[in-house]
N, C-alpha and C. Protein backbone atom coordinates (compact mmCIF):
# COMPACT_ATOMS: atom_id res chain seq x y z
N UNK A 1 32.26 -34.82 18.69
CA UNK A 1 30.93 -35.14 18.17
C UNK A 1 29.94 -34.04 18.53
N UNK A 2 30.02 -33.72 19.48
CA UNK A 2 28.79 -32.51 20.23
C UNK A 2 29.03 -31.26 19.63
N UNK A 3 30.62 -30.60 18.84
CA UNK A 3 31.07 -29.60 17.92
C UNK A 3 30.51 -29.68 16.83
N UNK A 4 30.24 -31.12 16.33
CA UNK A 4 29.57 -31.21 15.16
C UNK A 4 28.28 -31.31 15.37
N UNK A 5 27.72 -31.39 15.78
CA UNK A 5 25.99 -31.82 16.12
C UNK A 5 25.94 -30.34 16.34
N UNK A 6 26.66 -29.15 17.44
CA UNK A 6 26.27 -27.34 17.38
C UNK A 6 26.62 -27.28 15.79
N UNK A 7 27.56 -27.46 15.07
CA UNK A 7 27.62 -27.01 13.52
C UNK A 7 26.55 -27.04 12.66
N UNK A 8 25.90 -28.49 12.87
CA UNK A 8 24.85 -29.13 12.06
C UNK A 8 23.75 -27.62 12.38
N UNK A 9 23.28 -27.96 13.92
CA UNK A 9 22.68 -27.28 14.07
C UNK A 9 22.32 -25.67 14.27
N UNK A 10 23.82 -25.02 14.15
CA UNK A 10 24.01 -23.78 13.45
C UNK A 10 23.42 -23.44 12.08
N UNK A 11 23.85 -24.18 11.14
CA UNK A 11 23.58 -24.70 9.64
C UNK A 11 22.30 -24.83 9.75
N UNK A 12 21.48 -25.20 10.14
CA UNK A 12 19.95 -25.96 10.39
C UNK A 12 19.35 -24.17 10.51
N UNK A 13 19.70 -23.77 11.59
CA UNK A 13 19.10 -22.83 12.47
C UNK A 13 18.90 -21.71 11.16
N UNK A 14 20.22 -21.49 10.88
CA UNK A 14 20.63 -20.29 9.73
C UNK A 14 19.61 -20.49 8.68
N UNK A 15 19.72 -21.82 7.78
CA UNK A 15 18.68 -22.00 6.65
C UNK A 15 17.57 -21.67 6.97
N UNK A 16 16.68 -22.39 8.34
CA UNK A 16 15.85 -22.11 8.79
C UNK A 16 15.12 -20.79 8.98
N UNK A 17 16.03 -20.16 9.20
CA UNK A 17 15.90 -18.56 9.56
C UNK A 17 15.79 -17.85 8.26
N UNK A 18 16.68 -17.87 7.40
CA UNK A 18 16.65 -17.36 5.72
C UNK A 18 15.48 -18.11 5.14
N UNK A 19 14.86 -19.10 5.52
CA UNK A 19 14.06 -19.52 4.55
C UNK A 19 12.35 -18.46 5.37
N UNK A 20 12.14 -18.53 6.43
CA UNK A 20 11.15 -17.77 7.16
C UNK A 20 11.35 -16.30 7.03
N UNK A 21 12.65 -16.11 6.68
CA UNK A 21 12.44 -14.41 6.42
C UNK A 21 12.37 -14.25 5.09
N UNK A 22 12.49 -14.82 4.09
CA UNK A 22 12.09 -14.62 2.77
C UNK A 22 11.22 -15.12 2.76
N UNK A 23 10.43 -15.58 3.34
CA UNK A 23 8.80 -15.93 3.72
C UNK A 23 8.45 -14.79 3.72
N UNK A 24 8.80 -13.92 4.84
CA UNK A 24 7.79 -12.84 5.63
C UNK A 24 8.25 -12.04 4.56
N UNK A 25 9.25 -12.20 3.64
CA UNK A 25 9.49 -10.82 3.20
C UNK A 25 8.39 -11.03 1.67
N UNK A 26 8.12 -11.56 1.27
CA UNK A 26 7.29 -11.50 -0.10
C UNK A 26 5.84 -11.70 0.75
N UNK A 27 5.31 -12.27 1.86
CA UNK A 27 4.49 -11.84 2.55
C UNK A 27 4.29 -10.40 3.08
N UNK A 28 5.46 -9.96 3.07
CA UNK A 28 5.33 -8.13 3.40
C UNK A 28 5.03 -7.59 2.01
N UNK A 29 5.72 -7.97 1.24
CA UNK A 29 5.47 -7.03 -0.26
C UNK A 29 3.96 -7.29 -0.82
N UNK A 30 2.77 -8.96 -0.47
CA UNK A 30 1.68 -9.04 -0.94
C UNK A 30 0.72 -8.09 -0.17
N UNK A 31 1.13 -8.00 1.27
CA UNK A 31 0.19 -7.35 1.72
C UNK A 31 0.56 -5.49 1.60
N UNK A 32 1.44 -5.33 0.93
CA UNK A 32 1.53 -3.78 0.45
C UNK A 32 0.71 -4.07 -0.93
N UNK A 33 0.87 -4.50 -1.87
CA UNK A 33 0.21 -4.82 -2.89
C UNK A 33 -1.40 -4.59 -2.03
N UNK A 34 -2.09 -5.55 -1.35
CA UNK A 34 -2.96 -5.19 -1.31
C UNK A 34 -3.50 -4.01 -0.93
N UNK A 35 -3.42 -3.81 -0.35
CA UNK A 35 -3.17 -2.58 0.55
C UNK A 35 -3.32 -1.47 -0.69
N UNK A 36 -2.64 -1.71 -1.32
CA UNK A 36 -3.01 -0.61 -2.18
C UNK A 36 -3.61 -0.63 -3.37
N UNK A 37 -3.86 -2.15 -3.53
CA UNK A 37 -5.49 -2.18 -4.48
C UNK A 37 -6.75 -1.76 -3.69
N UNK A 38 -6.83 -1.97 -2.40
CA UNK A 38 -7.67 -1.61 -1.65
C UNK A 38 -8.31 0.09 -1.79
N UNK A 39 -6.88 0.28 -2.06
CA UNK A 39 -7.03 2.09 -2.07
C UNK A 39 -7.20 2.52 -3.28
N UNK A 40 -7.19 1.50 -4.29
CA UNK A 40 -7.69 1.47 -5.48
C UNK A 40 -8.78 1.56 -6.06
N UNK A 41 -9.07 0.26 -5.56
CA UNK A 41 -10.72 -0.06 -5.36
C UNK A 41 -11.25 0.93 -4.47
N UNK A 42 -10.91 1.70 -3.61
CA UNK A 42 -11.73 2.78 -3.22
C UNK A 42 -11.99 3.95 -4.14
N UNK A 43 -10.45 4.61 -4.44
CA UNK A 43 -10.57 5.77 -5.73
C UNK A 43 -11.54 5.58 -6.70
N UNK A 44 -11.74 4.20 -7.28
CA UNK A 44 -13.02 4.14 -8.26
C UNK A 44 -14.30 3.82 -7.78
N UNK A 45 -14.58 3.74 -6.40
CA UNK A 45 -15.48 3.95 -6.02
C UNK A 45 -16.03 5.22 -5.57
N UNK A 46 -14.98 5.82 -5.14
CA UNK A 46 -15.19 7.63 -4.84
C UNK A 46 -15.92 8.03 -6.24
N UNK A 47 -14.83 8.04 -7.47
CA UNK A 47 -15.01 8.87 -8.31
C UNK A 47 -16.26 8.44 -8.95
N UNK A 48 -16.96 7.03 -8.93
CA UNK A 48 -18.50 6.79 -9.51
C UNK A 48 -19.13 7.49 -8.58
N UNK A 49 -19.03 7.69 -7.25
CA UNK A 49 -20.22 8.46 -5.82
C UNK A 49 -19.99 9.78 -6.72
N UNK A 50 -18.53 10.29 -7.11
CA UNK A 50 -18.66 11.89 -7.29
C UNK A 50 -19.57 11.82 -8.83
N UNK A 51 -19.41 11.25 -9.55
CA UNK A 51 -20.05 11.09 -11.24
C UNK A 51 -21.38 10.56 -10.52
N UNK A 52 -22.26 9.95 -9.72
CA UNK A 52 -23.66 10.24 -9.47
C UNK A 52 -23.65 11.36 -8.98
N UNK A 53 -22.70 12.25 -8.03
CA UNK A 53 -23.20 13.18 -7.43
C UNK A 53 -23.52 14.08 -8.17
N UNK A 54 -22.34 14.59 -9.22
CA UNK A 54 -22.86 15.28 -10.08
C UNK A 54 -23.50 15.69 -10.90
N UNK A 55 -24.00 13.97 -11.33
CA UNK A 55 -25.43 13.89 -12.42
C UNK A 55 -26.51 14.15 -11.77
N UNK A 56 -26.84 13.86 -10.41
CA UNK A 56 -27.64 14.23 -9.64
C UNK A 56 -28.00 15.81 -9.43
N UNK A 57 -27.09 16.32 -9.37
CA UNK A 57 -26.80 18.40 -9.06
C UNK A 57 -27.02 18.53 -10.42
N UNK A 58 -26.76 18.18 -11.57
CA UNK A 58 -27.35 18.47 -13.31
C UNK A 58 -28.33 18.27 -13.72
N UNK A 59 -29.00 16.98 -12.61
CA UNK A 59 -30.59 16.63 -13.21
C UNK A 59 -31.51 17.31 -12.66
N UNK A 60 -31.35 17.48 -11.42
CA UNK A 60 -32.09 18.48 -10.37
C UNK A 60 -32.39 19.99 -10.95
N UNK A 61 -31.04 20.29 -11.44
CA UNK A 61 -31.00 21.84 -11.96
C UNK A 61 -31.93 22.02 -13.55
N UNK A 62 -31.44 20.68 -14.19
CA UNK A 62 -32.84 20.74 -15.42
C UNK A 62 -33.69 20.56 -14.88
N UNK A 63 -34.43 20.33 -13.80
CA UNK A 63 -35.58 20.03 -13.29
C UNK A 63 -36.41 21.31 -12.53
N UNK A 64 -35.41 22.12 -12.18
CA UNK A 64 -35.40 23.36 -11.55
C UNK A 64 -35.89 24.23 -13.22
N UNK A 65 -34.68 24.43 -14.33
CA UNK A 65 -35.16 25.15 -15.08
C UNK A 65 -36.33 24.97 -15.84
N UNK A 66 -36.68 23.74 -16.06
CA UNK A 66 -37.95 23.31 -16.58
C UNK A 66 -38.90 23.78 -16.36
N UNK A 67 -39.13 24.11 -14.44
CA UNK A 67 -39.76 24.48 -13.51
C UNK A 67 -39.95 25.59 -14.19
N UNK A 68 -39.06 26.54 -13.97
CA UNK A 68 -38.74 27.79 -13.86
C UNK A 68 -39.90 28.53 -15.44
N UNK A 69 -39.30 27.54 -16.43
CA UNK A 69 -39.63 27.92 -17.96
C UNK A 69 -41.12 27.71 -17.86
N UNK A 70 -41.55 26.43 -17.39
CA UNK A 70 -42.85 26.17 -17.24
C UNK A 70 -43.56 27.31 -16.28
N UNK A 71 -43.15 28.18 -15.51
CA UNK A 71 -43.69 29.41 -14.39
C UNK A 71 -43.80 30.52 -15.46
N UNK A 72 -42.83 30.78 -16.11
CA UNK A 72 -42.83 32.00 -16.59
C UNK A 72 -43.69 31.76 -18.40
N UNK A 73 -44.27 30.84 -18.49
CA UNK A 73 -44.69 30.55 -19.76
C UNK A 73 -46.09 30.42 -19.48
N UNK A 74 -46.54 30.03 -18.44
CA UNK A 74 -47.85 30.27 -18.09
C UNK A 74 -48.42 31.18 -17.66
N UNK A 75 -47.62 32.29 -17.15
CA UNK A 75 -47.70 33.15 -16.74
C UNK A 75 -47.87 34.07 -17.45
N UNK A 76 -47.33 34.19 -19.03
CA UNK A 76 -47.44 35.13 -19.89
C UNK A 76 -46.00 36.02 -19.84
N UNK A 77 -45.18 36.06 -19.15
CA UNK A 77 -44.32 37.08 -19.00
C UNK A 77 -43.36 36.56 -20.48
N UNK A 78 -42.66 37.36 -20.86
CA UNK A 78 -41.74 36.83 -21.81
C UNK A 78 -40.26 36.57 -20.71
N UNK A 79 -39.12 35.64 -21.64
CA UNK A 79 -37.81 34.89 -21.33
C UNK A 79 -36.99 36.02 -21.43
N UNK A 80 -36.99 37.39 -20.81
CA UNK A 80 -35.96 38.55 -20.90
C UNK A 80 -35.79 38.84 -19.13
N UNK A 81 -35.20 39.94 -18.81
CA UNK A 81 -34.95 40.55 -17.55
C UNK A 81 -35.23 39.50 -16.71
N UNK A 82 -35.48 39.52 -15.50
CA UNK A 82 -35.76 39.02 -13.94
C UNK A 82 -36.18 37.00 -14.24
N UNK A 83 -36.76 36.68 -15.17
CA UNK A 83 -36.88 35.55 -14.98
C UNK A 83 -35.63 35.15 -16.09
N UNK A 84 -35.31 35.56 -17.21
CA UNK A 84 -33.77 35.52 -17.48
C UNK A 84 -32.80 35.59 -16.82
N UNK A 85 -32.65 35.99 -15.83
CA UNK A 85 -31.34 36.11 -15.00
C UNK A 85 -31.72 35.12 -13.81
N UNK A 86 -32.84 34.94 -13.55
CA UNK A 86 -33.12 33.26 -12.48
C UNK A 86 -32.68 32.53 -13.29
N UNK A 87 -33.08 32.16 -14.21
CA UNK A 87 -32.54 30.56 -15.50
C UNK A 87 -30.76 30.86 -15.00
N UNK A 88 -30.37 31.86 -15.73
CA UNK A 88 -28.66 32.13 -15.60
C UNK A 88 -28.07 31.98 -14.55
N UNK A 89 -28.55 32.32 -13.37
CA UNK A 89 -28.31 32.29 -11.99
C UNK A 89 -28.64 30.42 -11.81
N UNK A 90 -29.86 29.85 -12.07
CA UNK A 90 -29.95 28.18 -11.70
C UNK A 90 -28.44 27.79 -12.48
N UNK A 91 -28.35 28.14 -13.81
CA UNK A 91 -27.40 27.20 -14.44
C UNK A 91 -25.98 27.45 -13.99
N UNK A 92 -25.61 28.74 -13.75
CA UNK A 92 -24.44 29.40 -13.41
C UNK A 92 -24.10 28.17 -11.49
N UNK A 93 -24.97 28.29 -10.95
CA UNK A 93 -25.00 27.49 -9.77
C UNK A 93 -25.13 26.20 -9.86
N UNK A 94 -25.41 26.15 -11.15
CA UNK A 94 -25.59 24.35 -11.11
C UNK A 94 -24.10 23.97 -11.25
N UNK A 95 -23.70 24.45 -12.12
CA UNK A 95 -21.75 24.45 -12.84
C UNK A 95 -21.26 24.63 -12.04
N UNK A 96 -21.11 25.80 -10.60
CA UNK A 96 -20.17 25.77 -9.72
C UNK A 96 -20.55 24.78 -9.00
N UNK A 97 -21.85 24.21 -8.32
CA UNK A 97 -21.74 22.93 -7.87
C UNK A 97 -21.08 22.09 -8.42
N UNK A 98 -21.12 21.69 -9.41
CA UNK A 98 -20.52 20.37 -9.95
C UNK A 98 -19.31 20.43 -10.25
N UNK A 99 -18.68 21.81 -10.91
CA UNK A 99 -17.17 22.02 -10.69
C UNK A 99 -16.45 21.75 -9.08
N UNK A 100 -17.54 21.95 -7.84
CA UNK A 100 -17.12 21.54 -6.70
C UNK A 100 -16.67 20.13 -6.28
N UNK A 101 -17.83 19.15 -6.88
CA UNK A 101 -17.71 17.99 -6.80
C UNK A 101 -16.42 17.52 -7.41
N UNK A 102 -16.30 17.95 -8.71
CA UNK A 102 -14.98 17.60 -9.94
C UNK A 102 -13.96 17.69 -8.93
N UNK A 103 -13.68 18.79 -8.14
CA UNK A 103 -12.75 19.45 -7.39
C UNK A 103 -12.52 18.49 -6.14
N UNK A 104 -13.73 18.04 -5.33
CA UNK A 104 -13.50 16.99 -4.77
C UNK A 104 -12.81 15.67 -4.91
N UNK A 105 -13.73 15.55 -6.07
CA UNK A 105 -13.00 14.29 -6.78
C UNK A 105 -11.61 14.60 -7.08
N UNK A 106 -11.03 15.07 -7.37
CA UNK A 106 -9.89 14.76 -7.88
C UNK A 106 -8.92 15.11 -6.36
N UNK A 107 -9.49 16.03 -5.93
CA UNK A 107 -8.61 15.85 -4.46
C UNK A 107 -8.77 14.28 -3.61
N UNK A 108 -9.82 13.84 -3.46
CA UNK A 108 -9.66 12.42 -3.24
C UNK A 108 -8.70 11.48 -4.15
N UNK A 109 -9.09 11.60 -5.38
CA UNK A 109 -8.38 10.60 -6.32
C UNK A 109 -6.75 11.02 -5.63
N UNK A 110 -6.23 11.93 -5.30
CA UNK A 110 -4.47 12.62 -5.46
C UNK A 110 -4.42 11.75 -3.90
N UNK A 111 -5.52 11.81 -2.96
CA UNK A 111 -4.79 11.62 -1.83
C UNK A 111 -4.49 9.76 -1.89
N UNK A 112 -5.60 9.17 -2.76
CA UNK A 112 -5.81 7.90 -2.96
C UNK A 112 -4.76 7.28 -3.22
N UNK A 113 -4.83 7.99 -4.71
CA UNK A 113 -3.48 7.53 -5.37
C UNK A 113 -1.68 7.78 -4.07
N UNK A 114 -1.85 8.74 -4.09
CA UNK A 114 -0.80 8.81 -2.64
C UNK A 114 -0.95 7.99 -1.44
N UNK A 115 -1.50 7.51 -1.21
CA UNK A 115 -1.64 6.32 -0.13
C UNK A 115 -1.91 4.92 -0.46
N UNK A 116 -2.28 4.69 -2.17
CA UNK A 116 -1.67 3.10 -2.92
C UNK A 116 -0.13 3.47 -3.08
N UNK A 117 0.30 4.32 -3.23
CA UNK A 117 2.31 4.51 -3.23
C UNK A 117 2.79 4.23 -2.33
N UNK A 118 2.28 4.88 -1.30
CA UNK A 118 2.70 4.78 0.09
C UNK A 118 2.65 3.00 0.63
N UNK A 119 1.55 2.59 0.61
CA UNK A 119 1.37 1.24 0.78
C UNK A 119 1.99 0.24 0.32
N UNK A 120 2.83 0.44 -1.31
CA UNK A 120 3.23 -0.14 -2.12
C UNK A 120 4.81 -0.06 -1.18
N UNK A 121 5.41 1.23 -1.08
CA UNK A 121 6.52 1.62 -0.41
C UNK A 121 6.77 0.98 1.18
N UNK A 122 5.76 0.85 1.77
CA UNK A 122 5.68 0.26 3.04
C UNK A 122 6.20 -1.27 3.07
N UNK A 123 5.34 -1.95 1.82
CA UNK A 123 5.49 -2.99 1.39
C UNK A 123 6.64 -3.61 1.12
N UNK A 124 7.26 -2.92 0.41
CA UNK A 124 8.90 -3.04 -0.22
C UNK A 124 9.84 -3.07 0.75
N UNK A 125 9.41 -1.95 1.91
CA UNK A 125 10.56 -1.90 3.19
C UNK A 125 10.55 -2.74 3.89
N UNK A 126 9.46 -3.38 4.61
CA UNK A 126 9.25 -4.13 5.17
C UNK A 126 9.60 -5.47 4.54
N UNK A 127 9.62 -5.79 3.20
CA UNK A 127 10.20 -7.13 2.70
C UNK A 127 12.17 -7.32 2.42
N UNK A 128 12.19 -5.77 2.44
CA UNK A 128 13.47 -5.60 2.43
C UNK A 128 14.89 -5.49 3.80
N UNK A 129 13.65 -5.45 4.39
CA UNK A 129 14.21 -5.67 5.98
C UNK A 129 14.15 -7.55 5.99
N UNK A 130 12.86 -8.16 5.72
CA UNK A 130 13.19 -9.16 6.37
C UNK A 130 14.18 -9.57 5.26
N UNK A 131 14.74 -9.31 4.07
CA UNK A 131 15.68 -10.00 3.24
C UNK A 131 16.64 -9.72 4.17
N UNK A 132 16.85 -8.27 4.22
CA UNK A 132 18.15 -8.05 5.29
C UNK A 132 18.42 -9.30 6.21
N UNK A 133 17.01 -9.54 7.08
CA UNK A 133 17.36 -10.24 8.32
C UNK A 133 17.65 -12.21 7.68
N UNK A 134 16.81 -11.85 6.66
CA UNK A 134 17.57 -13.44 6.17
C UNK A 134 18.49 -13.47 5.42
N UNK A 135 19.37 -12.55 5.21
CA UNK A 135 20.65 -12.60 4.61
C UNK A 135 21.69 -12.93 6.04
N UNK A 136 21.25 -12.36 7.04
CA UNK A 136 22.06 -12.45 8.72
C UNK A 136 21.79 -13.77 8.97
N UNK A 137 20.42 -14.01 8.73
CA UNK A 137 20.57 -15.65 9.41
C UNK A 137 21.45 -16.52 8.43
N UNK A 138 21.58 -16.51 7.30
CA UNK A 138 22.93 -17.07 6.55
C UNK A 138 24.32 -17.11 7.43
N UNK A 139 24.45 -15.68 7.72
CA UNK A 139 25.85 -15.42 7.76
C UNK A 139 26.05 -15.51 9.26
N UNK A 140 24.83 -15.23 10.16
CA UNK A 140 24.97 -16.15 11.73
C UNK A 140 24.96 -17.46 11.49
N UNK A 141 24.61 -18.55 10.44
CA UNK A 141 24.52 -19.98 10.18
C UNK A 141 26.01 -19.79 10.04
N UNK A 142 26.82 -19.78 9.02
CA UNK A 142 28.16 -19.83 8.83
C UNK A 142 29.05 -19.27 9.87
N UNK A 143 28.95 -18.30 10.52
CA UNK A 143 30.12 -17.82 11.43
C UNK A 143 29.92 -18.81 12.59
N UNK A 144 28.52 -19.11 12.91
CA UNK A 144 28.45 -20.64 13.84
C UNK A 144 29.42 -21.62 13.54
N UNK A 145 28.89 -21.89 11.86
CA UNK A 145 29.57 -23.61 11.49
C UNK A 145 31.34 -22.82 11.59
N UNK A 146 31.70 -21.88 11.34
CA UNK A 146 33.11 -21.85 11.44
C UNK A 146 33.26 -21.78 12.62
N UNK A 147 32.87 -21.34 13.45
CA UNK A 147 33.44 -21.29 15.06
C UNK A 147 33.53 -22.95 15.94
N UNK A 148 32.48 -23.48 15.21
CA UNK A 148 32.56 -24.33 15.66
C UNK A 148 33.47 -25.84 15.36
N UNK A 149 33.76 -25.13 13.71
CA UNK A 149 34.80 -25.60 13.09
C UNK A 149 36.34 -25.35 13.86
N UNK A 150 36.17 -24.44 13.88
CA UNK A 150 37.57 -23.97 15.12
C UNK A 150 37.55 -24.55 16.18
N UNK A 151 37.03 -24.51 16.70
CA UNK A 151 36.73 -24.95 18.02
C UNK A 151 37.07 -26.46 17.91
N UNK A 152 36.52 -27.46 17.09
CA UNK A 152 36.83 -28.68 16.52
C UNK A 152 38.50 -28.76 16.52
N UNK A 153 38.72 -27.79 15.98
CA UNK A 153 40.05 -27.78 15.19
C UNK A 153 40.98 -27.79 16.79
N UNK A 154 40.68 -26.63 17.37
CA UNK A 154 41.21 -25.76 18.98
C UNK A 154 41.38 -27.82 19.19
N UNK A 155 40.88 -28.11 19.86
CA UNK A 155 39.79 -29.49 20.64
C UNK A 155 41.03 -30.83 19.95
N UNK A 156 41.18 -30.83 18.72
CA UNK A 156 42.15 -31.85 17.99
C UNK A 156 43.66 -31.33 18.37
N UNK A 157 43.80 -30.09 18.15
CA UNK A 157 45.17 -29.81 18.52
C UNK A 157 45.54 -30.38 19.96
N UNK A 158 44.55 -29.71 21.13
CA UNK A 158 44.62 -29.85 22.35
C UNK A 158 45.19 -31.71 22.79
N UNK A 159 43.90 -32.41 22.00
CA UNK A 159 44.04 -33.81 22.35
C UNK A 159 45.46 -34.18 21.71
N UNK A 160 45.95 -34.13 20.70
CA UNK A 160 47.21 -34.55 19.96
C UNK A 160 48.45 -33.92 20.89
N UNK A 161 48.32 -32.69 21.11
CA UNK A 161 49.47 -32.18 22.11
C UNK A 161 49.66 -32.86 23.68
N UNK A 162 48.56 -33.27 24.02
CA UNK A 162 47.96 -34.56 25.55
C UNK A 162 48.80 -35.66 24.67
N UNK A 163 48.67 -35.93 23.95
CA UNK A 163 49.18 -37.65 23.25
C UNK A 163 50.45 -37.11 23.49
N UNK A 164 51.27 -36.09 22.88
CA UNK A 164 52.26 -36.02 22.17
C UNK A 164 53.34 -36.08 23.74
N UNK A 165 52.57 -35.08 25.08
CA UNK A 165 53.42 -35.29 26.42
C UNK A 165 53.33 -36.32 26.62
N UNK A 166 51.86 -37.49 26.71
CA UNK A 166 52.20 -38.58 27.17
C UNK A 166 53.35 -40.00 26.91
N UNK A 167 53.61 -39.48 25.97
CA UNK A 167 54.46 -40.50 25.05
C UNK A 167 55.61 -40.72 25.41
């Protein structure tokens, strides 16, 4: 009786165990999922900061040449030599700023995007381990119930061979 009650509870233990690790394991894969919407939801938040930043460095710089046009128009000078090459020089600097930002941005977006993969990948391993480990608690449930099946078995022989001298 006590062979069967460890069997039961081999059996018990094992399910038990496979059912909590395929728990943790789709619990490992949601929180890679998040994890890397997170890093999602950041990349499109970067890249709107870099798209104000840059409208910001474009509006400034029309604001600059405006300046600039409005100086040299009151002034009487004509739009050739020295105040021509300030305008060219604001706009020429406005573009490499903002080609900087572009440049930013997209180096953020690459590392972003590489660390929602990564997260996603973390995710997967970690759920794939605990499948591993609840595929073991199966097969520690069964090599229990058989041992203990043996053992049952060992235990009947023993008593029948006691009968069989006493006789």
């Amino acid at each position: 009786m006590a062979i069967q009650i460890a069997a039961a509870a081999s059996v018990a233990s094992g399910v038990l165990g496979f059912k909590g690790n395929r728990a943790l394991a789709r619990q490992a894969q949601q929180i890679g999922e998040y994890q890397a919407q997170v890093e999602e939801n950041n990349l499109i938040l970067t890249q709107r900061a870099r798209a104000e930043q840059e409208a910001s460095i474009r509006a400034g710089a029309e604001r600059l040449r405006g300046l600039q046009r409005t100086a040299v128009g009151t002034s009487g000078i004509q739009m050739v030599g020295s105040p021509l090459q300030a305008m060219a020089d604001t706009y020429f600097n406005t573009e490499r700023d903002a080609q900087r930002v572009q440049y930013a941005a997209s180096v953020e977006a690459a590392r972003a995007e590489g660390a929602a993969a990564m997260r996603r990948l973390e995710g997967q391993s970690r759920a794939a381990g605990a499948n591993l480990a609840a595929l073991q608690s199966l097969l520690g449930a069964a090599s229990g119930y058989a041992s203990a099946q043996q053992a049952q078995r060992s235990y009947d022989l023993q008593v029948s061979a006691y009968e069989r001298d006493l006789k």
